[in-house]
C-alpha atoms as a PDB file:
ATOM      1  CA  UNK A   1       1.419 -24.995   4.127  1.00  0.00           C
ATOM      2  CA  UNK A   2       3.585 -23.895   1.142  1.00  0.00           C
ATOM      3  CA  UNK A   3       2.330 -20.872  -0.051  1.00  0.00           C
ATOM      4  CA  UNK A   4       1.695 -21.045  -4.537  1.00  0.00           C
ATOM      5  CA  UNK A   5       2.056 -16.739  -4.284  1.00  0.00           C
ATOM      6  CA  UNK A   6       5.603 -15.234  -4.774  1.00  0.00           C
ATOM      7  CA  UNK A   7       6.333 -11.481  -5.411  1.00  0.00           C
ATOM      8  CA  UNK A   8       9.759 -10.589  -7.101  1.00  0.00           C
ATOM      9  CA  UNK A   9      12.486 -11.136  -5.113  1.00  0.00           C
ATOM     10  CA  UNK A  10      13.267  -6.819  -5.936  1.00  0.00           C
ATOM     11  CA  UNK A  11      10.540  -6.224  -3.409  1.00  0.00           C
ATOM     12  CA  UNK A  12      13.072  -8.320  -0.877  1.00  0.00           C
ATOM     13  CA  UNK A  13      15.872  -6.599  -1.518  1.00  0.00           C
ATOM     14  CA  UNK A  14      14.050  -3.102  -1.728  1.00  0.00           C
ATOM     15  CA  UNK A  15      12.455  -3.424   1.820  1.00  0.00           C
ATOM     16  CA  UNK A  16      15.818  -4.293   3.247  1.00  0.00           C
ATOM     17  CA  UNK A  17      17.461  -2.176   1.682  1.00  0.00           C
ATOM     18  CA  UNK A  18      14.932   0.275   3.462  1.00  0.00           C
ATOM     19  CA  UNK A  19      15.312  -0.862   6.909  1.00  0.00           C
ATOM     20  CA  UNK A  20      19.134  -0.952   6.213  1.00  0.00           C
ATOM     21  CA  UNK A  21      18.933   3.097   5.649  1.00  0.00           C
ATOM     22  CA  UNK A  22      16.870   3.708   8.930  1.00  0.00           C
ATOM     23  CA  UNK A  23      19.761   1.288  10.748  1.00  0.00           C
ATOM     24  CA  UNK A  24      17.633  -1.700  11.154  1.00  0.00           C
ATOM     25  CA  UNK A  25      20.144  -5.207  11.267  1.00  0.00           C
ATOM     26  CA  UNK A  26      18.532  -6.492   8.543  1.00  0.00           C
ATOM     27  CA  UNK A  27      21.394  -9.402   9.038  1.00  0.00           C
ATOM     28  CA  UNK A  28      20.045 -10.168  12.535  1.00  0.00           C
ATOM     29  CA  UNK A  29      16.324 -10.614  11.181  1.00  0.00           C
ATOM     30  CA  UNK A  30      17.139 -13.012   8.338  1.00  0.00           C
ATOM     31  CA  UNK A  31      19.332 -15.224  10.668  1.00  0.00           C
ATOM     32  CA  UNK A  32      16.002 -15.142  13.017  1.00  0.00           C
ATOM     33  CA  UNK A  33      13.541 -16.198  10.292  1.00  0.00           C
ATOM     34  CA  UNK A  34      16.086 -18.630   8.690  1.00  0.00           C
ATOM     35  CA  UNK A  35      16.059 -16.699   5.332  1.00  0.00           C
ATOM     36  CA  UNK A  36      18.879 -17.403   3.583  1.00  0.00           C
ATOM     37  CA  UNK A  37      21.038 -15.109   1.837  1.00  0.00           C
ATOM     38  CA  UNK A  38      21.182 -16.850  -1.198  1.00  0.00           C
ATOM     39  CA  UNK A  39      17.234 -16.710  -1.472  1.00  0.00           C
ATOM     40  CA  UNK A  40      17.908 -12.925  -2.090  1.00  0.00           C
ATOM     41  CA  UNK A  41      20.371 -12.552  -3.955  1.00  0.00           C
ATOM     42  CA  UNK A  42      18.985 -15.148  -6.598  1.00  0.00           C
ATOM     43  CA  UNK A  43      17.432 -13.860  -9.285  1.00  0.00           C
ATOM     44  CA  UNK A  44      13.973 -15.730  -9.108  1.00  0.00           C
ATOM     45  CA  UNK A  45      10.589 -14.855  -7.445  1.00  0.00           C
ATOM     46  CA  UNK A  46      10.788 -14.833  -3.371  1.00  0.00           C
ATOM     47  CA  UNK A  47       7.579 -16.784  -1.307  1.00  0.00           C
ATOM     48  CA  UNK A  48       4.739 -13.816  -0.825  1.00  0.00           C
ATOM     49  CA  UNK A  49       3.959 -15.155   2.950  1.00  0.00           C
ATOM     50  CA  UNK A  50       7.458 -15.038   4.056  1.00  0.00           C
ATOM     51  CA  UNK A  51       7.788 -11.790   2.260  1.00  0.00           C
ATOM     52  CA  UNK A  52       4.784 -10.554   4.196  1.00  0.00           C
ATOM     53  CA  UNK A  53       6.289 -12.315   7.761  1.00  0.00           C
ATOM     54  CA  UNK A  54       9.627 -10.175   6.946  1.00  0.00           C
ATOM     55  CA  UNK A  55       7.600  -7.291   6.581  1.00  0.00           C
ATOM     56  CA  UNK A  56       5.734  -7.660   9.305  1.00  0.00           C
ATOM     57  CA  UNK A  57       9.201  -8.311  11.579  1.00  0.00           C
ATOM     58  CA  UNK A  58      10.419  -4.965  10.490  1.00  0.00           C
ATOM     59  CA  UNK A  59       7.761  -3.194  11.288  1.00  0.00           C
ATOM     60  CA  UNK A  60       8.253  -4.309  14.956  1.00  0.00           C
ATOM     61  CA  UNK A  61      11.744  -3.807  15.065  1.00  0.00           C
ATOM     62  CA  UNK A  62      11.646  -0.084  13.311  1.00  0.00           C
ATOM     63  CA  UNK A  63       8.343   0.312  15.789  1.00  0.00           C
ATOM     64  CA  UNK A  64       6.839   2.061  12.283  1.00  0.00           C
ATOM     65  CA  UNK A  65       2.987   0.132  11.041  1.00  0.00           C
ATOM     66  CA  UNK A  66       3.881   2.197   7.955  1.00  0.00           C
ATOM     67  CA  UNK A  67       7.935   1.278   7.301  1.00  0.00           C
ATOM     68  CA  UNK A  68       8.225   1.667   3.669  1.00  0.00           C
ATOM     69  CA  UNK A  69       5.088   3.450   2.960  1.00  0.00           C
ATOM     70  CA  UNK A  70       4.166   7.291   2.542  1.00  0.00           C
ATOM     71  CA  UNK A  71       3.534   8.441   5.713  1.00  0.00           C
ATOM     72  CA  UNK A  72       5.553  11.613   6.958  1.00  0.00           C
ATOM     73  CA  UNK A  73       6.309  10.255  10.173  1.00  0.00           C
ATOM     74  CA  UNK A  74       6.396   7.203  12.722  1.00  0.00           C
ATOM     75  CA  UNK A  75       3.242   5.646  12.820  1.00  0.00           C
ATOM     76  CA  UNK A  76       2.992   4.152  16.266  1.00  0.00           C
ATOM     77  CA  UNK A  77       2.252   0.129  16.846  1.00  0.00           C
ATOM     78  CA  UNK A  78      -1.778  -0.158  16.935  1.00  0.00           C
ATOM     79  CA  UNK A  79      -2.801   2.563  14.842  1.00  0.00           C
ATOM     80  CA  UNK A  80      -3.646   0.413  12.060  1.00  0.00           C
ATOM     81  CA  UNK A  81      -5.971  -1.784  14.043  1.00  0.00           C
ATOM     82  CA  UNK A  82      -8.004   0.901  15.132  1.00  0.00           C
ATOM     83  CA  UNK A  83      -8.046   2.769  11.355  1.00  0.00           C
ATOM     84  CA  UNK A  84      -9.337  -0.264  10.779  1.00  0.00           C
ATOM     85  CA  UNK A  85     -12.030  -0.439  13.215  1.00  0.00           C
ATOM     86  CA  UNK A  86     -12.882   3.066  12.292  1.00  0.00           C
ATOM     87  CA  UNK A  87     -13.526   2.739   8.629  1.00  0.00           C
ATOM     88  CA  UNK A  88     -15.527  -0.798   8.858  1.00  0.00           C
ATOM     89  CA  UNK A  89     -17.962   0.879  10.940  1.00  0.00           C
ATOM     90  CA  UNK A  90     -18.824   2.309   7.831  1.00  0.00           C
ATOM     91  CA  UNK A  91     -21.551   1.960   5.249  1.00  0.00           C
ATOM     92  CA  UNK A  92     -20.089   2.202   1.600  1.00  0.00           C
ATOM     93  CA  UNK A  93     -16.501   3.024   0.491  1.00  0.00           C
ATOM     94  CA  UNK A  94     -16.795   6.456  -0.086  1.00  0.00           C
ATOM     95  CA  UNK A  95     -17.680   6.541   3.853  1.00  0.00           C
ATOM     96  CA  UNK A  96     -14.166   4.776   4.326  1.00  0.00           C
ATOM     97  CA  UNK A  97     -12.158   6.918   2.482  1.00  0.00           C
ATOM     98  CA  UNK A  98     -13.409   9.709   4.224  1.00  0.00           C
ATOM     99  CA  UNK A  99     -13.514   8.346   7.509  1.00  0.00           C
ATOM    100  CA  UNK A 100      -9.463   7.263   7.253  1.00  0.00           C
ATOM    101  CA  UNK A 101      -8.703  10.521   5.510  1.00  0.00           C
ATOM    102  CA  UNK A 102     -10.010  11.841   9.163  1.00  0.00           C
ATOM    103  CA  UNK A 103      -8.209   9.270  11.271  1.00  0.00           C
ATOM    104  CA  UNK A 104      -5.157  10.595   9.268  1.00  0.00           C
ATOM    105  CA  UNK A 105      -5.799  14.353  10.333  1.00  0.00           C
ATOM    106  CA  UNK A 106      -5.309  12.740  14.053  1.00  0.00           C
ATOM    107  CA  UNK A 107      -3.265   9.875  14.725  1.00  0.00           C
ATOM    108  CA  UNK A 108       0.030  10.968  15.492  1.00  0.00           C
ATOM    109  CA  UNK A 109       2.786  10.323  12.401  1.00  0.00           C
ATOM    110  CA  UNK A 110       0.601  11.016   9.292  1.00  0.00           C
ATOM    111  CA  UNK A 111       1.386  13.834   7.375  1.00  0.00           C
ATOM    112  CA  UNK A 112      -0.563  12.964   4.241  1.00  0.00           C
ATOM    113  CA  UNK A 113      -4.101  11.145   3.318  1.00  0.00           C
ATOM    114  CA  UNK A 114      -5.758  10.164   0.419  1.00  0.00           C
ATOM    115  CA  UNK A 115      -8.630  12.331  -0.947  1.00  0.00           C
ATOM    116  CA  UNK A 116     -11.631  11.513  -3.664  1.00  0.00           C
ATOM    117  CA  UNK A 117     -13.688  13.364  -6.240  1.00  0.00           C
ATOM    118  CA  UNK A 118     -16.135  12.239  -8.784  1.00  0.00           C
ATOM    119  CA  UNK A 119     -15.785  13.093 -12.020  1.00  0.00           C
ATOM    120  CA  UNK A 120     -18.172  11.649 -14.292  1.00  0.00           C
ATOM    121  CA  UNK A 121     -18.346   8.009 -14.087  1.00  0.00           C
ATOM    122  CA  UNK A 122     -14.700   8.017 -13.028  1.00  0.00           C
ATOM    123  CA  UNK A 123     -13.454   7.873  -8.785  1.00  0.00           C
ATOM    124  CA  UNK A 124     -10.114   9.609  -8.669  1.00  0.00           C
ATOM    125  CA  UNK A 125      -8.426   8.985  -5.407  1.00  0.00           C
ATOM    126  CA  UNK A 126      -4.984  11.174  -4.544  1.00  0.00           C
ATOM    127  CA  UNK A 127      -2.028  11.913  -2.215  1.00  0.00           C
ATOM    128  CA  UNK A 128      -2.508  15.288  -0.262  1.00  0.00           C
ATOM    129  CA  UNK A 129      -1.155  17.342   2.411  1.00  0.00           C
ATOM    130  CA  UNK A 130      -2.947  17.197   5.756  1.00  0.00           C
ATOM    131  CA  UNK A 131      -5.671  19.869   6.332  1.00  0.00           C
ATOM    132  CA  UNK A 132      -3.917  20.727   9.323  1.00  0.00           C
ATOM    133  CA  UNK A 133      -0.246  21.384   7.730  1.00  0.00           C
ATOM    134  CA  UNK A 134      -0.882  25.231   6.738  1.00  0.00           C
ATOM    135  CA  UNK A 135       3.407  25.214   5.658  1.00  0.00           C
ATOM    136  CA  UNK A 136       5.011  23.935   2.879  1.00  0.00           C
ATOM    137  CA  UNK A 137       4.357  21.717   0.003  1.00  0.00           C
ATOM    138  CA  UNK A 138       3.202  18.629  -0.633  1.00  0.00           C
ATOM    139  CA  UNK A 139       5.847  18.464  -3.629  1.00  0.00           C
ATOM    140  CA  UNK A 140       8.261  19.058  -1.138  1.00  0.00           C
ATOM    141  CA  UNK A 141       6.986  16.023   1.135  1.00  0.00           C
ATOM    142  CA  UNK A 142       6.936  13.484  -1.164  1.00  0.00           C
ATOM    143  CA  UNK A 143       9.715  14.249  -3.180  1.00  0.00           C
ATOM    144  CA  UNK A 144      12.009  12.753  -0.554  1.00  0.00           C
ATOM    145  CA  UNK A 145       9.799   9.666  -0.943  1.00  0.00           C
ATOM    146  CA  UNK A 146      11.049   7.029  -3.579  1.00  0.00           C
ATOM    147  CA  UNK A 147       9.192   6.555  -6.822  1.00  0.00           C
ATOM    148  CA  UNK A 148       9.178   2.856  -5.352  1.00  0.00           C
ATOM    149  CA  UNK A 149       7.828   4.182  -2.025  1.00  0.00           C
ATOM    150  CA  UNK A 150       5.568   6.181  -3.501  1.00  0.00           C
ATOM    151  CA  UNK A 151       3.907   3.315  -5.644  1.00  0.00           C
ATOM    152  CA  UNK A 152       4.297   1.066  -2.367  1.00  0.00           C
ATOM    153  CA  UNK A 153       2.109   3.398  -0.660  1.00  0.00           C
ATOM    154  CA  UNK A 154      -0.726   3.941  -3.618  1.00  0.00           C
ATOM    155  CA  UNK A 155      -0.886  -0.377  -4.201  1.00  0.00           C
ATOM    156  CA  UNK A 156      -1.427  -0.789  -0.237  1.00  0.00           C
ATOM    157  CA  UNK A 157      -3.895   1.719  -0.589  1.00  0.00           C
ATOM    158  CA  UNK A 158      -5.975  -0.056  -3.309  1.00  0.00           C
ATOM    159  CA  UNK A 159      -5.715  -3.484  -1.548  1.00  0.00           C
ATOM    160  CA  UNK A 160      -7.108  -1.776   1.489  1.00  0.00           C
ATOM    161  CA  UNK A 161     -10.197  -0.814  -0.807  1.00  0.00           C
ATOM    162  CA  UNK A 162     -10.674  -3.704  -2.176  1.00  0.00           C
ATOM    163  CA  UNK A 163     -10.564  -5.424   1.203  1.00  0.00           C
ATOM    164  CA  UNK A 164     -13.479  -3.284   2.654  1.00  0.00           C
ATOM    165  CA  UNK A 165     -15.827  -4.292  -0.307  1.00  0.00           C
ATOM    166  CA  UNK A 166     -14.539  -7.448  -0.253  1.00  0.00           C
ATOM    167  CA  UNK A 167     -13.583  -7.809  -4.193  1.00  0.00           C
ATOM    168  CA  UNK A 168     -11.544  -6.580  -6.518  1.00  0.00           C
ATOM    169  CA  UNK A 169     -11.704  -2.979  -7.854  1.00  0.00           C
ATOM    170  CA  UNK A 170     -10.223  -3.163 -11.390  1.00  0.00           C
ATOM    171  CA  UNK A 171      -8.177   0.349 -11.959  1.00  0.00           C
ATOM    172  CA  UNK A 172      -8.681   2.187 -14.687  1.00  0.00           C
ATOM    173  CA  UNK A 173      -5.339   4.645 -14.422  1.00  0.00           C
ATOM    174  CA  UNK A 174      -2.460   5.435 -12.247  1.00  0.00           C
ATOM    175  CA  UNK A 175      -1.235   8.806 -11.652  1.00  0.00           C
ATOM    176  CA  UNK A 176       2.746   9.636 -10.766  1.00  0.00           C
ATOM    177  CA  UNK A 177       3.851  13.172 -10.306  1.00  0.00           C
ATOM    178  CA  UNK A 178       7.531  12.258 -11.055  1.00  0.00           C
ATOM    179  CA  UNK A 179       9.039  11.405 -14.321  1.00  0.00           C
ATOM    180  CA  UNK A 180       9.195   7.595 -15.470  1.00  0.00           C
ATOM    181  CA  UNK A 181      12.319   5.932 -13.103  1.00  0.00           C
ATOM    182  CA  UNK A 182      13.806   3.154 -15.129  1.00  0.00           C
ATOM    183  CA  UNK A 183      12.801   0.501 -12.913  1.00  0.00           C
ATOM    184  CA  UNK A 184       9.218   1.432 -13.643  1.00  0.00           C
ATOM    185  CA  UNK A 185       9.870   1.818 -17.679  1.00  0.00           C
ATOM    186  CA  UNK A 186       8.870  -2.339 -18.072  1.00  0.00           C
ATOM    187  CA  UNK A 187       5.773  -1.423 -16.308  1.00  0.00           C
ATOM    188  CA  UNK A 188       5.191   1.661 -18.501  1.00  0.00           C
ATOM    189  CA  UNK A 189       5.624  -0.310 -21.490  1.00  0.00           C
ATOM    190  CA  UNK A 190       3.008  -2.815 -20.480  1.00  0.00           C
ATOM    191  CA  UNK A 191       0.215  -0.183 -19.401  1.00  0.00           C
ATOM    192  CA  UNK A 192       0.885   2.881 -21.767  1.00  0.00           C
ATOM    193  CA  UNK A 193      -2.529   4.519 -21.154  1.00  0.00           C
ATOM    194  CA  UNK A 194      -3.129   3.363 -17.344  1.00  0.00           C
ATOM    195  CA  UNK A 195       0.256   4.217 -16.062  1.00  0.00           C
ATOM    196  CA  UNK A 196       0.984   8.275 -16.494  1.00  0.00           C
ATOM    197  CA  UNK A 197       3.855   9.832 -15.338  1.00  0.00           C
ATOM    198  CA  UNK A 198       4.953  13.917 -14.797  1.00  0.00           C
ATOM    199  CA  UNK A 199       0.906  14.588 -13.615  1.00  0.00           C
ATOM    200  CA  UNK A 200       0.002  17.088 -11.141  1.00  0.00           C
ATOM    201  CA  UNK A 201      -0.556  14.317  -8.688  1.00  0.00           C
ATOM    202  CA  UNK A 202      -0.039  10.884  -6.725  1.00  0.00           C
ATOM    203  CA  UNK A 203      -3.152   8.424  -6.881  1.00  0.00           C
ATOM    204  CA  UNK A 204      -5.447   6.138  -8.834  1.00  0.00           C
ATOM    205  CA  UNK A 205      -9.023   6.417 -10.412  1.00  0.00           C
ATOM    206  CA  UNK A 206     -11.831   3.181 -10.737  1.00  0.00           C
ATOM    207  CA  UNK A 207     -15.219   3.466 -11.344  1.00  0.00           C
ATOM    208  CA  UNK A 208     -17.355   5.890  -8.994  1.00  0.00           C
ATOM    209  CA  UNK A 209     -19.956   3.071  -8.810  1.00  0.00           C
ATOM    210  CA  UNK A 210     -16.975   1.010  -6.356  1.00  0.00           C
ATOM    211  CA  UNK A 211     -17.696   4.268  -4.248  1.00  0.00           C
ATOM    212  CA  UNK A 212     -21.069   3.006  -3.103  1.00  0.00           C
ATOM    213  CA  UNK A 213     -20.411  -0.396  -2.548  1.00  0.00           C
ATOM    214  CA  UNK A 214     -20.857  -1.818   1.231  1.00  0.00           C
ATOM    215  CA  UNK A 215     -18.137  -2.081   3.475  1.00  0.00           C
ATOM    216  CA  UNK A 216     -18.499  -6.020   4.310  1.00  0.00           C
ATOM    217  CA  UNK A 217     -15.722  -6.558   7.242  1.00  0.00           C
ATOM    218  CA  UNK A 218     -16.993  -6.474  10.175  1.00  0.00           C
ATOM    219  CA  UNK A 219     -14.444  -6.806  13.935  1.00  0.00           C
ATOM    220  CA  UNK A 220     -14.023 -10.899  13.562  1.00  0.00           C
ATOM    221  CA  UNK A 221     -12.424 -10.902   9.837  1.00  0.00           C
ATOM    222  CA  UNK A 222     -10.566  -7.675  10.991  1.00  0.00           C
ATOM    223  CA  UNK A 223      -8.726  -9.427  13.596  1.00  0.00           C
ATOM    224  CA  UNK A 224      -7.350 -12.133  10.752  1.00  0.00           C
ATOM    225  CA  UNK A 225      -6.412  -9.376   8.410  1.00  0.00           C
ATOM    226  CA  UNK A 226      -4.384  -7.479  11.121  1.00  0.00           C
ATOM    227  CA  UNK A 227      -2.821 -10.392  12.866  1.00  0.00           C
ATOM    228  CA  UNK A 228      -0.903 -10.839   9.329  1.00  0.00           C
ATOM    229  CA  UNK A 229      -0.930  -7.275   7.815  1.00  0.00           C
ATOM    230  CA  UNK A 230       0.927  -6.337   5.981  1.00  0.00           C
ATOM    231  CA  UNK A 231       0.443  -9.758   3.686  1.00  0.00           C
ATOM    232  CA  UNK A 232      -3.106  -8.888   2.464  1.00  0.00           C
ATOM    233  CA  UNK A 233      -2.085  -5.413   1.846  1.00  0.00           C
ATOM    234  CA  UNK A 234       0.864  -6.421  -0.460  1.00  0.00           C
ATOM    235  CA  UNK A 235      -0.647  -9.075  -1.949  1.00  0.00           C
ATOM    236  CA  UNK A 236      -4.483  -9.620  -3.490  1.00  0.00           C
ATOM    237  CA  UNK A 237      -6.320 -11.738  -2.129  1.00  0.00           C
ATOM    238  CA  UNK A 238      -6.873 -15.048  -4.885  1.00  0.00           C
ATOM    239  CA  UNK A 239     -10.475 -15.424  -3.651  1.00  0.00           C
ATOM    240  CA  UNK A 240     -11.610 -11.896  -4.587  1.00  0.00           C
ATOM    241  CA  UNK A 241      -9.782 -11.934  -7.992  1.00  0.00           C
ATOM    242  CA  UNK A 242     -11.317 -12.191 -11.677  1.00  0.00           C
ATOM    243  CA  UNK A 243      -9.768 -14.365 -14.357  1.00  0.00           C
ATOM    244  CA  UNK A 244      -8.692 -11.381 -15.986  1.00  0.00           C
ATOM    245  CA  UNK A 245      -6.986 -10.126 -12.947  1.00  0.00           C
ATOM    246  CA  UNK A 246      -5.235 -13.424 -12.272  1.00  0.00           C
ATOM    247  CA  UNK A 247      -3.847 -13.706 -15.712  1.00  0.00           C
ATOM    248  CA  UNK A 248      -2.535  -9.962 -15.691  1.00  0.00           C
ATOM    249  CA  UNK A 249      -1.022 -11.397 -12.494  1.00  0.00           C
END
């Protein structure tokens, strides 16, 4: 089947240009999935399926489940499957988060989770250091991490939430420590007061209500999402999304 979804055919080039840094043959993976060279170097929006197949291929090659996201390290093959299993054993959300902030503190590779506070009626959810990482920074972790990377890592992040409740969670601001890049200033112009830049932080807020919302996925639909991760990660789902999302879309 032909799938209707594209992404921007920048994401293409961005992820090779990614593996192409860590010495990945990018060349050798394109000639194996028949992807043309022209389809990349046209200026037009790229297939979202294929773009999640590519994905997926370089995260065999570079044996990394986290290639292109913030991580701090290698995240070994399998590790998402069973972050997975560990947060659907949960109750609500909030039980997630937590529960993959732990998984974080011990799977081997992760240098950083994501951590949550209420405040108000307001969920804030940001980038920080590993409990267990008494030196250095996490300024000086992430700032070798590209603005792009950085937003890569916060957008998988969401879809994961969203995933677990099985709906959309509308957000209500994003938070960038790093001064507007100019390939986010188009984005910046669209979302003035949900997009901030120079803050003392990486993340995202939503409404706290989200927070106690059941985790619906149980082991069968987590198979499905796995077998072709990173797709629904990159990409919201259609069947979870509101009008208003679709047409922001």
């Amino acid at each position: 089947m032909t799938d209707p979804v594209t992404v921007p055919v920048g994401y293409v080039r961005a992820l090779l240009s990614a593996a192409e840094e860590k010495g990945c043959d990018t060349s050798a993976i394109l000639r194996a999935m028949e992807i043309s060279p022209g389809a990349i170097e046209a200026d037009q929006d790229f297939p979202a399926l294929t773009y999640g197949k590519l994905y997926q291929r370089i995260m065999r090659v570079m044996q990394d489940e986290w290639f292109g996201m913030l991580s701090g390290g290698r995240i070994r093959p399998g590790s998402f499957r069973m972050l997975c299993l560990s947060a659907i054993q949960c109750k609500t959300l909030e039980q997630a988060i937590i529960r993959t902030g732990e998984f974080c503190e011990i799977c081997r590779g992760f240098r950083v989770k994501y951590v949550h506070e209420r405040v108000g009626d307001q969920a804030i959810l940001r980038l920080k250091k590993l409990d267990m990482l008494g030196d250095g920074t996490l300024e000086a972790l992430v700032e070798r991490f590209s603005p792009r990377t950085i937003r890569t890592s916060l957008a998988m992040t969401h879809h994961f939430n969203c995933w677990l409740v099985g709906q959309q969670i509308p957000l209500d601001t994003a938070y960038f420590a790093f001064s507007c890049p100019e390939e986010f200033e188009e984005l910046a112009a669209l979302k003035p007061t949900t997009v901030k830049f120079d803050q003392g932080f990486n993340g995202f807020s939503f409404d706290a209500r989200y927070l106690d919302y059941p985790v619906v996925q149980g082991e069968e639909s987590l198979e499905e999402f796995v077998r072709t991760a990173p797709y629904r990660l990159v990409i919201e789902d259609p069947a979870v999304q509101s009008m208003t999302d679709k047409v922001r879309g």
